[in-house]
PDB file of N, CA and C in Angstrom:
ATOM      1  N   UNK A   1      21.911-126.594 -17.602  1.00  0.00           N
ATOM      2  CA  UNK A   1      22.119-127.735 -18.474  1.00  0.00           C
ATOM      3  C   UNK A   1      21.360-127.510 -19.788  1.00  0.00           C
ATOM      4  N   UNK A   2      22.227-127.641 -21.256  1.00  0.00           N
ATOM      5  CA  UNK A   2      21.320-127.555 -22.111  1.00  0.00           C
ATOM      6  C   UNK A   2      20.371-128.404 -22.089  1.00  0.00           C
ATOM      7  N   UNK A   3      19.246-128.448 -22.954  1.00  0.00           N
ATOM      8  CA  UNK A   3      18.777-129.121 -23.677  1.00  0.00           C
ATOM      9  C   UNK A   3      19.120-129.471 -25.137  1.00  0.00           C
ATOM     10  N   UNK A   4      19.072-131.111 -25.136  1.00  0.00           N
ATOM     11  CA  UNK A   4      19.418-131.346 -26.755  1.00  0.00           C
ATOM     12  C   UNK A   4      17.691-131.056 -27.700  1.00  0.00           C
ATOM     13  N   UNK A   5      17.817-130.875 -28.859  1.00  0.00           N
ATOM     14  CA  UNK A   5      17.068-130.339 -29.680  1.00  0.00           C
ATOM     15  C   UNK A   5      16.834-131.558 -30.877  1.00  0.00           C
ATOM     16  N   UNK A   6      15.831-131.711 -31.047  1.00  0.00           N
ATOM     17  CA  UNK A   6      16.125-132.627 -32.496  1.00  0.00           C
ATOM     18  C   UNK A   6      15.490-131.667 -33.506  1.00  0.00           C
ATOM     19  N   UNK A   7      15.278-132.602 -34.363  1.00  0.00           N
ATOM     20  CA  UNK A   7      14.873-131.897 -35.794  1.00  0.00           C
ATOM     21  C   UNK A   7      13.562-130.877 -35.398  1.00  0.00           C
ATOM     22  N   UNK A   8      13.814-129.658 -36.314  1.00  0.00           N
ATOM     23  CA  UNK A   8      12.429-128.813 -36.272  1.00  0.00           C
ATOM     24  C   UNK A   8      11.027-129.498 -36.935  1.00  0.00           C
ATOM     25  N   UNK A   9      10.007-129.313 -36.496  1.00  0.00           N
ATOM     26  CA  UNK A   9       8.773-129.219 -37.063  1.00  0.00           C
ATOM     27  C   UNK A   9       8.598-128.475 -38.257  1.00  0.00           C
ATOM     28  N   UNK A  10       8.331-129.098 -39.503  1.00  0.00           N
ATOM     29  CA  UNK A  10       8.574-128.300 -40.348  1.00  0.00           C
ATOM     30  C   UNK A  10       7.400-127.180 -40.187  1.00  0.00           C
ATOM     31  N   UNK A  11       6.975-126.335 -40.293  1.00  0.00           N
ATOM     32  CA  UNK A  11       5.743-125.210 -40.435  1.00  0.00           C
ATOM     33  C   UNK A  11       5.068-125.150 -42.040  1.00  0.00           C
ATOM     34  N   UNK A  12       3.926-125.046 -41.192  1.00  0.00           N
ATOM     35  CA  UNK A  12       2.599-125.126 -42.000  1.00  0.00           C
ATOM     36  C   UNK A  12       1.607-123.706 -42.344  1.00  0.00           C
ATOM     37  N   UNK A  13       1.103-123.548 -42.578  1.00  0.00           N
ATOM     38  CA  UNK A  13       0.393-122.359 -43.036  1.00  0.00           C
ATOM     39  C   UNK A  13      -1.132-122.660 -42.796  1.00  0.00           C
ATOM     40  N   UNK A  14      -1.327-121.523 -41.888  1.00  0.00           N
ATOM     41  CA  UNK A  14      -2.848-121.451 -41.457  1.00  0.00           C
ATOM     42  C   UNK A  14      -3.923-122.492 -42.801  1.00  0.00           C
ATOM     43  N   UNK A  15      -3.781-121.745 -44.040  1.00  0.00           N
ATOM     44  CA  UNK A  15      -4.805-122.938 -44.775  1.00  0.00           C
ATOM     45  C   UNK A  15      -4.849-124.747 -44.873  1.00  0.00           C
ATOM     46  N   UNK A  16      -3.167-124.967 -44.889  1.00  0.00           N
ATOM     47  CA  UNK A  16      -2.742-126.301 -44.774  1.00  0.00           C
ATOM     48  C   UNK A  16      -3.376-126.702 -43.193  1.00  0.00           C
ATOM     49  N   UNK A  17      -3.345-126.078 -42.477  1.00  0.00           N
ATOM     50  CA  UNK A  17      -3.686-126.810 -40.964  1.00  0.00           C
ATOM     51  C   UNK A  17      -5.347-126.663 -41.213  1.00  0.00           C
ATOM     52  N   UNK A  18      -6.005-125.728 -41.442  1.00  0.00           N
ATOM     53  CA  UNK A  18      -7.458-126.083 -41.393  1.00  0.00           C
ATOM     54  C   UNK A  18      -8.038-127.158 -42.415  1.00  0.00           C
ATOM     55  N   UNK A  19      -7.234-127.547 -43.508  1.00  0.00           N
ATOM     56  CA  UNK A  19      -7.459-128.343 -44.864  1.00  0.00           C
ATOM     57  C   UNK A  19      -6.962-129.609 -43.680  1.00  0.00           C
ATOM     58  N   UNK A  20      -6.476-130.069 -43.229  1.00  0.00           N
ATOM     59  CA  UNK A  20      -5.840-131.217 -42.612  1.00  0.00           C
ATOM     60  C   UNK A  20      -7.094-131.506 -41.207  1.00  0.00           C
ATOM     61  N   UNK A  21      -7.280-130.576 -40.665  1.00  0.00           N
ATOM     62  CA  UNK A  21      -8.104-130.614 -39.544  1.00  0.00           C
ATOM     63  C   UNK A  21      -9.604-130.541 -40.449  1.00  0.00           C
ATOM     64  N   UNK A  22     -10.108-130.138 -41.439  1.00  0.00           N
ATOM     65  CA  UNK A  22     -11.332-130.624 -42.188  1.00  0.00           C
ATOM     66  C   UNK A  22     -11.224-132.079 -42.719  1.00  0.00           C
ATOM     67  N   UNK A  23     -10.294-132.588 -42.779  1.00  0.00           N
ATOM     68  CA  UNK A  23     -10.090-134.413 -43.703  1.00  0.00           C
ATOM     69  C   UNK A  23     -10.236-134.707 -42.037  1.00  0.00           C
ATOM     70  N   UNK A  24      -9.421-135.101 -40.911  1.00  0.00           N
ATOM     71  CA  UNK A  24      -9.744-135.455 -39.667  1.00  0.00           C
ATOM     72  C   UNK A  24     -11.172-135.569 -39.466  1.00  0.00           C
ATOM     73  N   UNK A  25     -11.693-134.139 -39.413  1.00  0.00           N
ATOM     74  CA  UNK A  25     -13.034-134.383 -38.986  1.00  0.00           C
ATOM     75  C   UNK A  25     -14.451-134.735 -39.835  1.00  0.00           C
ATOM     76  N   UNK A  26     -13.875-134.825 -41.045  1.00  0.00           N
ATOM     77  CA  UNK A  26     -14.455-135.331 -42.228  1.00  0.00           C
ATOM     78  C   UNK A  26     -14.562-137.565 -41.714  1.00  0.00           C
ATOM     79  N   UNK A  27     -13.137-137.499 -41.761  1.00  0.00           N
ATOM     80  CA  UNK A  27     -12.538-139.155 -41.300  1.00  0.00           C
ATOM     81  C   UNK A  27     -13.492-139.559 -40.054  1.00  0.00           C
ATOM     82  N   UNK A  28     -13.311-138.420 -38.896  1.00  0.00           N
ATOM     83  CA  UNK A  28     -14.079-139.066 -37.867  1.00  0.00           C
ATOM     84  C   UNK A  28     -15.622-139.077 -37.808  1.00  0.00           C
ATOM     85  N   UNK A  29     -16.584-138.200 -38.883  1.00  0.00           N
ATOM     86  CA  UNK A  29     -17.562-138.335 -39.226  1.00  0.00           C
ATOM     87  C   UNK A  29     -18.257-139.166 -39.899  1.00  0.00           C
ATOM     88  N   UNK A  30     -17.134-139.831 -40.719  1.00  0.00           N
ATOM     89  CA  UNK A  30     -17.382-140.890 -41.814  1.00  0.00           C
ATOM     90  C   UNK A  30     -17.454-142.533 -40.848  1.00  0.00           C
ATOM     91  N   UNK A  31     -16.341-142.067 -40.136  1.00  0.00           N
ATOM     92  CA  UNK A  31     -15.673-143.337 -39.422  1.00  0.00           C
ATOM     93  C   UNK A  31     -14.445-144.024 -40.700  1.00  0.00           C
ATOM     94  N   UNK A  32     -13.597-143.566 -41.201  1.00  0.00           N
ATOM     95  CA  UNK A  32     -13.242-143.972 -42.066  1.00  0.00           C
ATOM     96  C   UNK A  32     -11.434-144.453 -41.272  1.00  0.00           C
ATOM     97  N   UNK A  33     -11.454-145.185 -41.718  1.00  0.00           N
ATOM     98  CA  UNK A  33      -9.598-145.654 -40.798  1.00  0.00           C
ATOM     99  C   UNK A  33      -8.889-145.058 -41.633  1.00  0.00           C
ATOM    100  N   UNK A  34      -8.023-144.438 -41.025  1.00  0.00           N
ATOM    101  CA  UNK A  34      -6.390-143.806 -41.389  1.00  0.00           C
ATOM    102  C   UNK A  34      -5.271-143.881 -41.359  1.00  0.00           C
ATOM    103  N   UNK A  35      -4.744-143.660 -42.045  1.00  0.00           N
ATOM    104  CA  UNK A  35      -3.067-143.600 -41.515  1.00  0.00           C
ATOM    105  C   UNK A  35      -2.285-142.461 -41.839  1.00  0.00           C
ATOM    106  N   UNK A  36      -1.874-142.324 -40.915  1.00  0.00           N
ATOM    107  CA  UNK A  36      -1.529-140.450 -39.832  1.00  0.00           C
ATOM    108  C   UNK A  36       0.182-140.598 -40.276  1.00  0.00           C
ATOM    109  N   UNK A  37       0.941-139.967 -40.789  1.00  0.00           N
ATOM    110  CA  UNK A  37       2.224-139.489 -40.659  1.00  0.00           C
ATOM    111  C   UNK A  37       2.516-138.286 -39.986  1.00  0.00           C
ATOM    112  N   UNK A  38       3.293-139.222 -38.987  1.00  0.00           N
ATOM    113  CA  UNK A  38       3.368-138.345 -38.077  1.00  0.00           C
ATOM    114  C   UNK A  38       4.808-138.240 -37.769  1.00  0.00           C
ATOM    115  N   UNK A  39       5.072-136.080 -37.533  1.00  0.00           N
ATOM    116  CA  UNK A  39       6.296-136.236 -37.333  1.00  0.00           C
ATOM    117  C   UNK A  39       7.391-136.243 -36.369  1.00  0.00           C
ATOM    118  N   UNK A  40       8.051-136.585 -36.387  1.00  0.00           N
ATOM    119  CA  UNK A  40       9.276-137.743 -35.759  1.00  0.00           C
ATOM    120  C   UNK A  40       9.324-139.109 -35.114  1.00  0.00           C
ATOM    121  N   UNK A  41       8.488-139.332 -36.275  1.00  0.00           N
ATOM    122  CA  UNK A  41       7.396-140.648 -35.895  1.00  0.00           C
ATOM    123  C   UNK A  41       8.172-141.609 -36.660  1.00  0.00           C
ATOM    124  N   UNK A  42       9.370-142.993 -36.444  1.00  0.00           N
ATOM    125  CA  UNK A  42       8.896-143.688 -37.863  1.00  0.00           C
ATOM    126  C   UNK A  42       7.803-144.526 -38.343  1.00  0.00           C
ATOM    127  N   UNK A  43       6.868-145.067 -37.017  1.00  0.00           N
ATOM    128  CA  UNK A  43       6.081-145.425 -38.275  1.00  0.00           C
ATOM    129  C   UNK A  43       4.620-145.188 -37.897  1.00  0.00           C
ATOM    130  N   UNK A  44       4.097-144.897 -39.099  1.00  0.00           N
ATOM    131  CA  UNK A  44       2.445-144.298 -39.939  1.00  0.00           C
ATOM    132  C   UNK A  44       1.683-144.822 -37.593  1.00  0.00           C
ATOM    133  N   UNK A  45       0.444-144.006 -38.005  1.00  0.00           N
ATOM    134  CA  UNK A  45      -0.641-144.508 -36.914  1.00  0.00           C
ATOM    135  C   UNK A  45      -1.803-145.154 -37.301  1.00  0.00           C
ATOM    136  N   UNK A  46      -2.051-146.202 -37.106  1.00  0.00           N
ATOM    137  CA  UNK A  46      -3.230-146.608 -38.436  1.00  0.00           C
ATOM    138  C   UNK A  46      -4.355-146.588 -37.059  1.00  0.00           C
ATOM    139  N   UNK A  47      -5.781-146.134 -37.474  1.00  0.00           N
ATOM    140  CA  UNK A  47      -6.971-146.486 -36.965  1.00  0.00           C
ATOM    141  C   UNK A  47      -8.073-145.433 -37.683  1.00  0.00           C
ATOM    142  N   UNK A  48      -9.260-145.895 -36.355  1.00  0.00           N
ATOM    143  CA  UNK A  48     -10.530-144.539 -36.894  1.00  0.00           C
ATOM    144  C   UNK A  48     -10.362-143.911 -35.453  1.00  0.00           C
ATOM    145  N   UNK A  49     -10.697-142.261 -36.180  1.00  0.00           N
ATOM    146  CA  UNK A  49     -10.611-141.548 -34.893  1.00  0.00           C
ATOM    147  C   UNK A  49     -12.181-141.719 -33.626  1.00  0.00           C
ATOM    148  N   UNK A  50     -11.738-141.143 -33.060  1.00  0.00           N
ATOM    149  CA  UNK A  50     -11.835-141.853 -31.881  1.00  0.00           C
ATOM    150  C   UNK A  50     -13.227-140.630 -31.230  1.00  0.00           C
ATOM    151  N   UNK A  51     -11.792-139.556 -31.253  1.00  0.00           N
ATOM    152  CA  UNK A  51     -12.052-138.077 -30.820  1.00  0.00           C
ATOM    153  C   UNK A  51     -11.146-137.223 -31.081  1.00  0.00           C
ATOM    154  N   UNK A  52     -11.817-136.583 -31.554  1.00  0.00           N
ATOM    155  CA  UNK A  52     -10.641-135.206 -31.162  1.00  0.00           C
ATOM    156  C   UNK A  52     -11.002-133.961 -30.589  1.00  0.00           C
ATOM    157  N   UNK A  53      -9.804-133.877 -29.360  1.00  0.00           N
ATOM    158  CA  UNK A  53     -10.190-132.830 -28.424  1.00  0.00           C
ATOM    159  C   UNK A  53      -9.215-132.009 -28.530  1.00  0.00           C
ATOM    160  N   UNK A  54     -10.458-130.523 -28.986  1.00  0.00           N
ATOM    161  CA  UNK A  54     -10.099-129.192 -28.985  1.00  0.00           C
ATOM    162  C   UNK A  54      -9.204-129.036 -28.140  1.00  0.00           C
ATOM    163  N   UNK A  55     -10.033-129.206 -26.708  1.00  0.00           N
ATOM    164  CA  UNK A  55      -8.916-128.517 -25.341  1.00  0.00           C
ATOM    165  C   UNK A  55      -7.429-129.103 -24.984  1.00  0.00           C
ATOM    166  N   UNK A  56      -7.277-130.086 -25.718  1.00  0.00           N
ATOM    167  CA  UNK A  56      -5.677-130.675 -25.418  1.00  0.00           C
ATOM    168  C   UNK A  56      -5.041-130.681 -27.223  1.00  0.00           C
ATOM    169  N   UNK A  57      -5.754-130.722 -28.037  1.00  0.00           N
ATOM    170  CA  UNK A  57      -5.271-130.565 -29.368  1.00  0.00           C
ATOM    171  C   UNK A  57      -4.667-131.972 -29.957  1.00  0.00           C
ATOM    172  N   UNK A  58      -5.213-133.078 -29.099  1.00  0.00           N
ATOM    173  CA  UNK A  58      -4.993-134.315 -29.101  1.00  0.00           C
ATOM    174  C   UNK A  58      -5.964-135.374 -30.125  1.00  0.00           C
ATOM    175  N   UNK A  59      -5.455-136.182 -31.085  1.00  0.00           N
ATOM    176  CA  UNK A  59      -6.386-136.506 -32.162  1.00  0.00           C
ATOM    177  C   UNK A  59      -6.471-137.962 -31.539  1.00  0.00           C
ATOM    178  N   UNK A  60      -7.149-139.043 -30.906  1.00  0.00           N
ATOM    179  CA  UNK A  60      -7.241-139.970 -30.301  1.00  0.00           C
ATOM    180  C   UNK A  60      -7.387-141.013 -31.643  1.00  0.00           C
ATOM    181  N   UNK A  61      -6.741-141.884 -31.757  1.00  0.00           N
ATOM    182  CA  UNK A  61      -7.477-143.045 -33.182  1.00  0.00           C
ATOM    183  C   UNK A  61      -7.346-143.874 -31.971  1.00  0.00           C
ATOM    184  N   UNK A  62      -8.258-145.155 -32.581  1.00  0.00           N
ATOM    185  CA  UNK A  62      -8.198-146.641 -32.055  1.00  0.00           C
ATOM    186  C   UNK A  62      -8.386-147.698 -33.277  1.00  0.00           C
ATOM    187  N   UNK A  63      -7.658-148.249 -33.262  1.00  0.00           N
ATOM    188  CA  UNK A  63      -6.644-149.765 -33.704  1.00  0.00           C
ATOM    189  C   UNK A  63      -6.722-150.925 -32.915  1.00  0.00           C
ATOM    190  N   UNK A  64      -6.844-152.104 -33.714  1.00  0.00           N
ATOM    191  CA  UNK A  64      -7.813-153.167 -32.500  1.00  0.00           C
ATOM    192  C   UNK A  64      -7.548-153.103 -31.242  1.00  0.00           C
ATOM    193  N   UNK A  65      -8.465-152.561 -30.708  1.00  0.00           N
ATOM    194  CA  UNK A  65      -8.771-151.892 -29.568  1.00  0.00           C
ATOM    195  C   UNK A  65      -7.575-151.524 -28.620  1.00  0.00           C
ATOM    196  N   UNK A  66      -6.609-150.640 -29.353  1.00  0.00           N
ATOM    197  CA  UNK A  66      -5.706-149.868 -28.687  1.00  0.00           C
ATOM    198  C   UNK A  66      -5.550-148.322 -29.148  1.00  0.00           C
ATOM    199  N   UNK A  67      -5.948-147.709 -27.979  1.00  0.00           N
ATOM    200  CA  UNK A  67      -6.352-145.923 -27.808  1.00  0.00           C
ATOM    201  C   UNK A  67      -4.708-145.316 -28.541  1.00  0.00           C
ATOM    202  N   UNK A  68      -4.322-144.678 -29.467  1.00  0.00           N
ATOM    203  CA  UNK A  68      -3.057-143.882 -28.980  1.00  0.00           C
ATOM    204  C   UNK A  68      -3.787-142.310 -29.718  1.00  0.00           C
ATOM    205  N   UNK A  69      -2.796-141.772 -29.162  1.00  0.00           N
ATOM    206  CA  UNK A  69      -3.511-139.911 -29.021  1.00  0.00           C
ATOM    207  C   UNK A  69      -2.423-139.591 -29.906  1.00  0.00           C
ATOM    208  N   UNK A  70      -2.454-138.408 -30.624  1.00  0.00           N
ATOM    209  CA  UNK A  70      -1.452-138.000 -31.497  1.00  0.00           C
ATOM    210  C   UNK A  70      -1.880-136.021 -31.495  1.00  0.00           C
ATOM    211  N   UNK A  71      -0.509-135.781 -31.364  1.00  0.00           N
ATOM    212  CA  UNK A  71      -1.086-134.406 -31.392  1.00  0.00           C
ATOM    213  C   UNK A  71      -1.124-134.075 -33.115  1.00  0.00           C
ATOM    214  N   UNK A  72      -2.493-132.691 -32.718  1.00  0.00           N
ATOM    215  CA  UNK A  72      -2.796-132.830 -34.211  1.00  0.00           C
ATOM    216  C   UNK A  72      -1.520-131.894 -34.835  1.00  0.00           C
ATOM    217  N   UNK A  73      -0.698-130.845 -34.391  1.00  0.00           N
ATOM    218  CA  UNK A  73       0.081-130.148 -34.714  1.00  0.00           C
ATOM    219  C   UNK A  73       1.176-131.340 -35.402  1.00  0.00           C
ATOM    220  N   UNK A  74       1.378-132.215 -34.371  1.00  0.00           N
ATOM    221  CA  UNK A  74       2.360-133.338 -35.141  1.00  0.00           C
ATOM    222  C   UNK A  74       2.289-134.417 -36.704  1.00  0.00           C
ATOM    223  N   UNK A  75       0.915-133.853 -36.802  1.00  0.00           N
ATOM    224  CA  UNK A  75       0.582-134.650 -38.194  1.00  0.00           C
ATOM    225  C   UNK A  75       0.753-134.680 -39.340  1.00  0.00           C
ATOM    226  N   UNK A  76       1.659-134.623 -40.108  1.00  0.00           N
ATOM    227  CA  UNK A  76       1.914-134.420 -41.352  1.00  0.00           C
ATOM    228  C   UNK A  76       1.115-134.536 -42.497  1.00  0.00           C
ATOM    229  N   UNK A  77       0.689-135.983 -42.318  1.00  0.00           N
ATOM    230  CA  UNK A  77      -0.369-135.859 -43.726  1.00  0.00           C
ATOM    231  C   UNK A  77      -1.196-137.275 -43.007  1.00  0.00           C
ATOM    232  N   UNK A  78      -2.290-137.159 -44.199  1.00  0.00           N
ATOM    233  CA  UNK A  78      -3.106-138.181 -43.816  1.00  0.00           C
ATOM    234  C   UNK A  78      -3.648-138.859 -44.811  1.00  0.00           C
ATOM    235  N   UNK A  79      -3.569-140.261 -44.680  1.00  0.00           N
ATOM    236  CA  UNK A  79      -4.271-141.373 -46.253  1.00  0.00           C
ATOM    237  C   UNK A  79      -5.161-142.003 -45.790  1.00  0.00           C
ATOM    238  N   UNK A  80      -6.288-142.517 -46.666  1.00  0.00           N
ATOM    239  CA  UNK A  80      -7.025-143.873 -46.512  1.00  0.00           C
ATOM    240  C   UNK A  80      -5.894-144.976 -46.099  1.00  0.00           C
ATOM    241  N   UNK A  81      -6.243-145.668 -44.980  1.00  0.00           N
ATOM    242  CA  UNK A  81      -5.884-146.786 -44.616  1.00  0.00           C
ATOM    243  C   UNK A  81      -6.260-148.029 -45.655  1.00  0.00           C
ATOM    244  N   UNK A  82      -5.861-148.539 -46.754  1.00  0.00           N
ATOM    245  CA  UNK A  82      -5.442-149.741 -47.736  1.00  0.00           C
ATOM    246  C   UNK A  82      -5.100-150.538 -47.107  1.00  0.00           C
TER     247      UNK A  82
END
């Protein structure tokens, strides 16, 4: 049985992923709230991170007091939460 496929992940380049994963851990040092575009997401993830764990590659935010995990590969970009 196939599998259906959706849209590709667009690809990133080793400097863009460590520049994105330095603002994350910049954000979760600060404690600063975000909002995560994320892709095939429609809409934004707003919180402060939480954690982020190396071993699952999972970026955890929390939003009045609700946990959601986001993988960091899935992240497109990231803003100050306004």
């Amino acid at each position: 049985m196939a599998r259906m496929r959706g849209p590709k992940r667009p690809t990133r380049d080793e400097f863009e992923l460590e520049e994105l994963g330095g603002r994350l851990a910049e954000a979760h040092q600060e404690e600063t709230e975000l909002r995560l575009i994320v892709w095939n997401q429609e809409e934004s993830v707003k919180g402060k991170i939480i954690t982020i764990d190396s071993r699952t590659k999972l970026v955890h935010l929390q939003y009045n007091g609700e946990v959601t995990k986001v993988p960091f590969i899935d992240i497109m970009k990231v803003e100050n939460s306004q």
